[in-house]
Protein backbone atom coordinates (compact mmCIF):
# COMPACT_ATOMS: atom_id res chain seq x y z
CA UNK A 1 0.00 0.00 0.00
CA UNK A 2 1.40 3.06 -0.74
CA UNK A 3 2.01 5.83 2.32
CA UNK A 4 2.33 9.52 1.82
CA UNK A 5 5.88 10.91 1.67
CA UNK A 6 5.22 14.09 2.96
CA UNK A 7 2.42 15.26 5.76
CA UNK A 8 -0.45 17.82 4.24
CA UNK A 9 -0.51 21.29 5.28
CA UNK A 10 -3.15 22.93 7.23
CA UNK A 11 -4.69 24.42 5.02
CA UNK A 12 -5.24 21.61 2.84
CA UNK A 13 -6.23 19.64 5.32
CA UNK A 14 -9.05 22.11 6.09
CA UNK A 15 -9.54 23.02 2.55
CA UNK A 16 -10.52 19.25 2.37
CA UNK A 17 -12.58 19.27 5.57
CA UNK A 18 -14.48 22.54 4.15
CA UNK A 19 -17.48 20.44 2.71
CA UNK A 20 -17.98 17.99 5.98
CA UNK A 21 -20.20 20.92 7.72
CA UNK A 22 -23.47 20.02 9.00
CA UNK A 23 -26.12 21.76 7.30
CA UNK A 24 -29.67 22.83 8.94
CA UNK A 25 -32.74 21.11 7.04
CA UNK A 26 -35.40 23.28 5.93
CA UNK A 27 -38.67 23.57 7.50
CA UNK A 28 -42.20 24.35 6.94
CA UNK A 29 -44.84 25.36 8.56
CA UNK A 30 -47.93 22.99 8.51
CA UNK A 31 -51.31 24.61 7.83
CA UNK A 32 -53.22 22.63 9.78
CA UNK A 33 -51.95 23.21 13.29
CA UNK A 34 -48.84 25.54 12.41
CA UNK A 35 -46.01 23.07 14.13
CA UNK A 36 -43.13 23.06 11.99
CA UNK A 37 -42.63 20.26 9.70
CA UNK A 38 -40.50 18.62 6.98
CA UNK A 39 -41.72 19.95 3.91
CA UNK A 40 -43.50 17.28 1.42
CA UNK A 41 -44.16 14.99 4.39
CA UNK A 42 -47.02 14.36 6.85
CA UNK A 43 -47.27 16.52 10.11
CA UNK A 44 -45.73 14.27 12.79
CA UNK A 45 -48.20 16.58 15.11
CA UNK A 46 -51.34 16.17 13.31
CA UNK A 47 -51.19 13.30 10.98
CA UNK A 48 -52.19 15.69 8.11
CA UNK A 49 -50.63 16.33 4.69
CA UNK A 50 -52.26 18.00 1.65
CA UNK A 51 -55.44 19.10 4.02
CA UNK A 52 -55.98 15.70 4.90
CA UNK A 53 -55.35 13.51 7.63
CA UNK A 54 -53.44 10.55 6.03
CA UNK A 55 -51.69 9.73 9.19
CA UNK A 56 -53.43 8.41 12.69
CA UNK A 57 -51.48 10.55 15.61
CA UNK A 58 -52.45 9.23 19.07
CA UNK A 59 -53.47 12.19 21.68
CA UNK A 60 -50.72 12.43 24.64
């Protein structure tokens, strides 16, 4: 297997590392009971999606 002859910099090392940042997903609000939500999914809060319940949510 072949080894690297010389260590990387730095900066290339963090030049690398530049694209491994976390980024935030985007939410929605959902227009049935205004929780936020995942867009294009069913309201974990409600069950609804489209302006119809498609989803049975137990009451806590």
């Amino acid at each position: 297997m072949p080894n690297p002859k010389r260590r990387h910099s730095k900066r290339r090392t963090s030049m690398r590392r530049s694209h491994d940042a976390l980024t935030v997903p985007g939410v929605s609000e959902c227009p049935n009971c205004h929780e936020s939500k995942l867009p294009h999914r069913a309201c974990p809060h409600c069950g609804y999606y489209k302006g119809r319940e498609v989803v049975e949510v137990e009451q806590q």
